[in-house]
Protein backbone atom coordinates (compact mmCIF):
# COMPACT_ATOMS: atom_id res chain seq x y z
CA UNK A 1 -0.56 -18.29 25.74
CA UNK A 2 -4.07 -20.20 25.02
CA UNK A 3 -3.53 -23.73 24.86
CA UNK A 4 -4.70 -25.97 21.66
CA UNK A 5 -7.62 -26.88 22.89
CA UNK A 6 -8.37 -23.16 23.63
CA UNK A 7 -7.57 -22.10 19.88
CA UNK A 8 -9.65 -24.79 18.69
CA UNK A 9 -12.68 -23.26 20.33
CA UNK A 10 -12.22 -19.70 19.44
CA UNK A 11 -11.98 -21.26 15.73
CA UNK A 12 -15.28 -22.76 16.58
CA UNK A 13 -16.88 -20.02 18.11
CA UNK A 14 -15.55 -17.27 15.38
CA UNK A 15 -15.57 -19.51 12.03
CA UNK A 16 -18.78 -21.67 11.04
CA UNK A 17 -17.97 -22.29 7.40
CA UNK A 18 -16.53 -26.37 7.68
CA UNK A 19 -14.49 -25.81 4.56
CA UNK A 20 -12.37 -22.81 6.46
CA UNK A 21 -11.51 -24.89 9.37
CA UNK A 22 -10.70 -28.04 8.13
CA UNK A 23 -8.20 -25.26 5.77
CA UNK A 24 -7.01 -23.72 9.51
CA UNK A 25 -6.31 -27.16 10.71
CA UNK A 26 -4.47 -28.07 7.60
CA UNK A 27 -2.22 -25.35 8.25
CA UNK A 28 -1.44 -25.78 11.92
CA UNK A 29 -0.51 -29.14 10.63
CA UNK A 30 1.94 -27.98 8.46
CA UNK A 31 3.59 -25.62 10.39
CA UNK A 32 3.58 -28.19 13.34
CA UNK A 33 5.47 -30.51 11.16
CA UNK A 34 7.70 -27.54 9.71
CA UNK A 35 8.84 -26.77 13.07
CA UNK A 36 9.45 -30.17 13.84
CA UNK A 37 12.07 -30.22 11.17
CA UNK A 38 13.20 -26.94 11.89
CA UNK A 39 13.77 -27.15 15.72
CA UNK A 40 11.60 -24.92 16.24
CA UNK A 41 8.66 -24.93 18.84
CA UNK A 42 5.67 -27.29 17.43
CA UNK A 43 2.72 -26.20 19.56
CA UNK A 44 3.35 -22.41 19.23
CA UNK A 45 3.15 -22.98 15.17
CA UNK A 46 0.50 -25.51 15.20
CA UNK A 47 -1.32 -22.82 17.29
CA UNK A 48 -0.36 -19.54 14.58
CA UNK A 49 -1.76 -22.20 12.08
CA UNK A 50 -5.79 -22.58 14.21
CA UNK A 51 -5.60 -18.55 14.64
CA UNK A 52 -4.17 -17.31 11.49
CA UNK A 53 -7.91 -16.94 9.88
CA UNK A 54 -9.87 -16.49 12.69
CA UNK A 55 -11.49 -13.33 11.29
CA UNK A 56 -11.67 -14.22 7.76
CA UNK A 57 -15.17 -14.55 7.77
CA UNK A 58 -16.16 -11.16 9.43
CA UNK A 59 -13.35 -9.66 6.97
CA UNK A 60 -14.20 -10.94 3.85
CA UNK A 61 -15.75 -8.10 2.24
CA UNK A 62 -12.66 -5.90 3.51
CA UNK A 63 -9.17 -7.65 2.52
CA UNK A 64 -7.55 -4.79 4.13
CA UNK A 65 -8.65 -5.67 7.08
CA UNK A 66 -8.24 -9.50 7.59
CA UNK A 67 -5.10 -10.29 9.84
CA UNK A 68 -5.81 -6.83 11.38
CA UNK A 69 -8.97 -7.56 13.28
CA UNK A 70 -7.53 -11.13 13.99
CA UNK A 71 -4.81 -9.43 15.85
CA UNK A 72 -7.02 -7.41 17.92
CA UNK A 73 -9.00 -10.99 18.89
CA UNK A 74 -5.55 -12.20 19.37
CA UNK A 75 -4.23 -9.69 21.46
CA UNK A 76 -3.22 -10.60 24.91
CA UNK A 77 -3.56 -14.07 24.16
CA UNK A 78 -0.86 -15.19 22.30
CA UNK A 79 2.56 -13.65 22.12
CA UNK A 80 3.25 -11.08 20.26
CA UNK A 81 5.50 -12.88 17.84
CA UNK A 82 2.48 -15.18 16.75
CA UNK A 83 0.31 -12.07 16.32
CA UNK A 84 3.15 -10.44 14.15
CA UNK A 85 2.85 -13.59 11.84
CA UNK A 86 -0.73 -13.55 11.61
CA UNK A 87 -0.52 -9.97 9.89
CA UNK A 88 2.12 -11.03 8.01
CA UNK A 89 0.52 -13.76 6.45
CA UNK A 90 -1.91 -10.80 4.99
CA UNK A 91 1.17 -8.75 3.79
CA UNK A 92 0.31 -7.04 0.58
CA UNK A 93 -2.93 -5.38 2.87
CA UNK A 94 -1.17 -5.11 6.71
CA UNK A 95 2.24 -3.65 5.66
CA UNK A 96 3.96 -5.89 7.85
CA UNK A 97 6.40 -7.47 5.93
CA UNK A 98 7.47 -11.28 7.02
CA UNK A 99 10.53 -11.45 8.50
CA UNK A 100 11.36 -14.86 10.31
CA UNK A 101 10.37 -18.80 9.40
CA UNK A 102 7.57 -18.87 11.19
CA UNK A 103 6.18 -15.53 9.22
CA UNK A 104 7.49 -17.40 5.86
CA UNK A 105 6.11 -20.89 7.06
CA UNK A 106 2.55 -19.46 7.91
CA UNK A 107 2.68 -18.03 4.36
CA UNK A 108 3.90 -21.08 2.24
CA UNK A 109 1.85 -23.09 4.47
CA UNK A 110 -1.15 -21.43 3.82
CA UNK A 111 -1.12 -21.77 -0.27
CA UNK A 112 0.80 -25.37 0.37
CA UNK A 113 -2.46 -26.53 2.14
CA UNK A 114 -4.59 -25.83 -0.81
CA UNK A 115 -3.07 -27.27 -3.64
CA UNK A 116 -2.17 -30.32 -1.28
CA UNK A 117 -5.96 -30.29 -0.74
CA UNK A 118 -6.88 -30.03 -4.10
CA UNK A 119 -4.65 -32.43 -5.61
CA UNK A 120 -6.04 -35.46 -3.13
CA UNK A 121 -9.90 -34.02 -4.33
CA UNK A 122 -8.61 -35.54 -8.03
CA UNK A 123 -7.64 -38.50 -7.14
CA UNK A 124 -10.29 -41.33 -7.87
CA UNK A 125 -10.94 -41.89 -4.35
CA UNK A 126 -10.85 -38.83 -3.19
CA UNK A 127 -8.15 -39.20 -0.65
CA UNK A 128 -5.15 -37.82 0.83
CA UNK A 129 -3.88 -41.32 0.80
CA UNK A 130 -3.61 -41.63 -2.79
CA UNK A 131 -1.76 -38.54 -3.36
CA UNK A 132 1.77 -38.77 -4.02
CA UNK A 133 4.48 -36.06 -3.66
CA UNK A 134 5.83 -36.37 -7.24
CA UNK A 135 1.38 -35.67 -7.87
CA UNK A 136 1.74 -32.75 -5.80
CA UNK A 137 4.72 -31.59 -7.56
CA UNK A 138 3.66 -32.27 -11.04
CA UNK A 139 0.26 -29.97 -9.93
CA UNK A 140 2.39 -27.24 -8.51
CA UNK A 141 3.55 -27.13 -12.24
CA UNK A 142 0.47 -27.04 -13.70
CA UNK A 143 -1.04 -23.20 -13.75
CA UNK A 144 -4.23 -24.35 -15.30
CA UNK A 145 -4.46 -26.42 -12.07
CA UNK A 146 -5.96 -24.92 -8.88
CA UNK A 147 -5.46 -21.35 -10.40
CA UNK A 148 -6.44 -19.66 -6.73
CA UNK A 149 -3.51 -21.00 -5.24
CA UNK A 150 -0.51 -18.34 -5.04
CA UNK A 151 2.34 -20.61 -6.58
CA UNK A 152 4.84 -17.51 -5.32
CA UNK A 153 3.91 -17.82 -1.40
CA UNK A 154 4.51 -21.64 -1.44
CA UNK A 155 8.03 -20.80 -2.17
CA UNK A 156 8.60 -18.78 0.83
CA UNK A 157 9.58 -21.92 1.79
CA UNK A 158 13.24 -21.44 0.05
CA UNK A 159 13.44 -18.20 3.17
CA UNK A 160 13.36 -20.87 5.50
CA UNK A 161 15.92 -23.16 3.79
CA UNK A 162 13.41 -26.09 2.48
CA UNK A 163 13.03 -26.45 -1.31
CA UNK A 164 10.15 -26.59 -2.96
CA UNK A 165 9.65 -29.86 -3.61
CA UNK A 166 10.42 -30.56 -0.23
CA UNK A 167 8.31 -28.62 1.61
CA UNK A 168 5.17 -29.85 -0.86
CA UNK A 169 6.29 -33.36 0.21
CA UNK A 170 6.45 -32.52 3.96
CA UNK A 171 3.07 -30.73 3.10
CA UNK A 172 1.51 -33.60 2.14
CA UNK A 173 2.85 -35.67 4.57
CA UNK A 174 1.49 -33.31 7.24
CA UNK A 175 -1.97 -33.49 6.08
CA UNK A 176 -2.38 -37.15 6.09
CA UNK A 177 -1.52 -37.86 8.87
CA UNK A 178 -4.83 -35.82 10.22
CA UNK A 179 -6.87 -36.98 7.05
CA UNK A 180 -9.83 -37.83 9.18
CA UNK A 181 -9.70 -34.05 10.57
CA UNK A 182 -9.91 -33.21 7.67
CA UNK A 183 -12.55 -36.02 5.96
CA UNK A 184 -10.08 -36.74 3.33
């Protein structure tokens, strides 16, 4: 398996919009934090969480192929369980239905980033600091709020036995604590 440091380069090398890897980072964050609390293996997630966009920019014109073309970048790199998740993550296009927490924590993770993201971007200063769970919450409830963000894949949280308001707070948590990776 490619270390972190390894992942973080082919991020570098394969995704130049700033925006789409601070969101990859975000999301290894989460899922390294996830798996802390699940007993689970951290680095393995945090690295599903670098790779699990990788070719989003040279896929996305053709939705039915993102996760797909990651895989073959993937392949022979990572195990095949983390490639499994990456198409997963890309479900309604792949076929290939999530199955484990991992699969569901790439997926919640990857809508949970955004909305924690966005919520901090309303706050007066701007930062992840100010944000409070009960801020996230109340803008999970708000569909007029952040209307991109997939409400229904943040709760694939629930298949991994975390509630909802749980997981947002864990979310959040997550993402502060690399809020200069992230310049928030």
């Amino acid at each position: 398996m490619i270390s972190r440091e390894e992942s973080v380069s082919m991020m570098e090398n394969e995704v130049k919009n700033k925006n789409l890897r601070k969101h990859m980072l975000a999301v290894a964050a989460i899922l390294r934090k996830t798996a802390e609390v699940l007993g689970e293996d951290q680095g393995a997630w945090e690295l599903l969480g670098i790779v699990h966009d990788i070719d989003y920019e040279a896929t996305m014109d053709s939705p039915e192929k993102h996760a797909l073309v990651s895989a073959e970048m993937l392949e022979g790199k990572v195990p095949g369980g983390l490639i499994r998740a990456v198409k997963s993550h890309n479900h309604e296009h792949t076929g290939v239905e999530p199955k484990n927490n991992m699969e569901h924590a790439l997926i919640a993770a990857d809508a949970a980033s955004g909305l924690v993201i966005a919520t901090a971007l309303v706050m007066p200063g701007r930062k992840l600091a100010e944000a409070r769970p009960e801020s996230v919450i109340k803008k999970y409830g708000d569909t007029s709020f952040a209307k991109n963000i997939d409400r229904e894949r943040i709760l694939h949280c629930e298949k991994f036995g975390m509630d909802r308001d749980e997981f947002l707070e864990l979310s959040l948590e997550a993402l502060q604590e690399i809020h200069r990776d992230l310049g928030l």
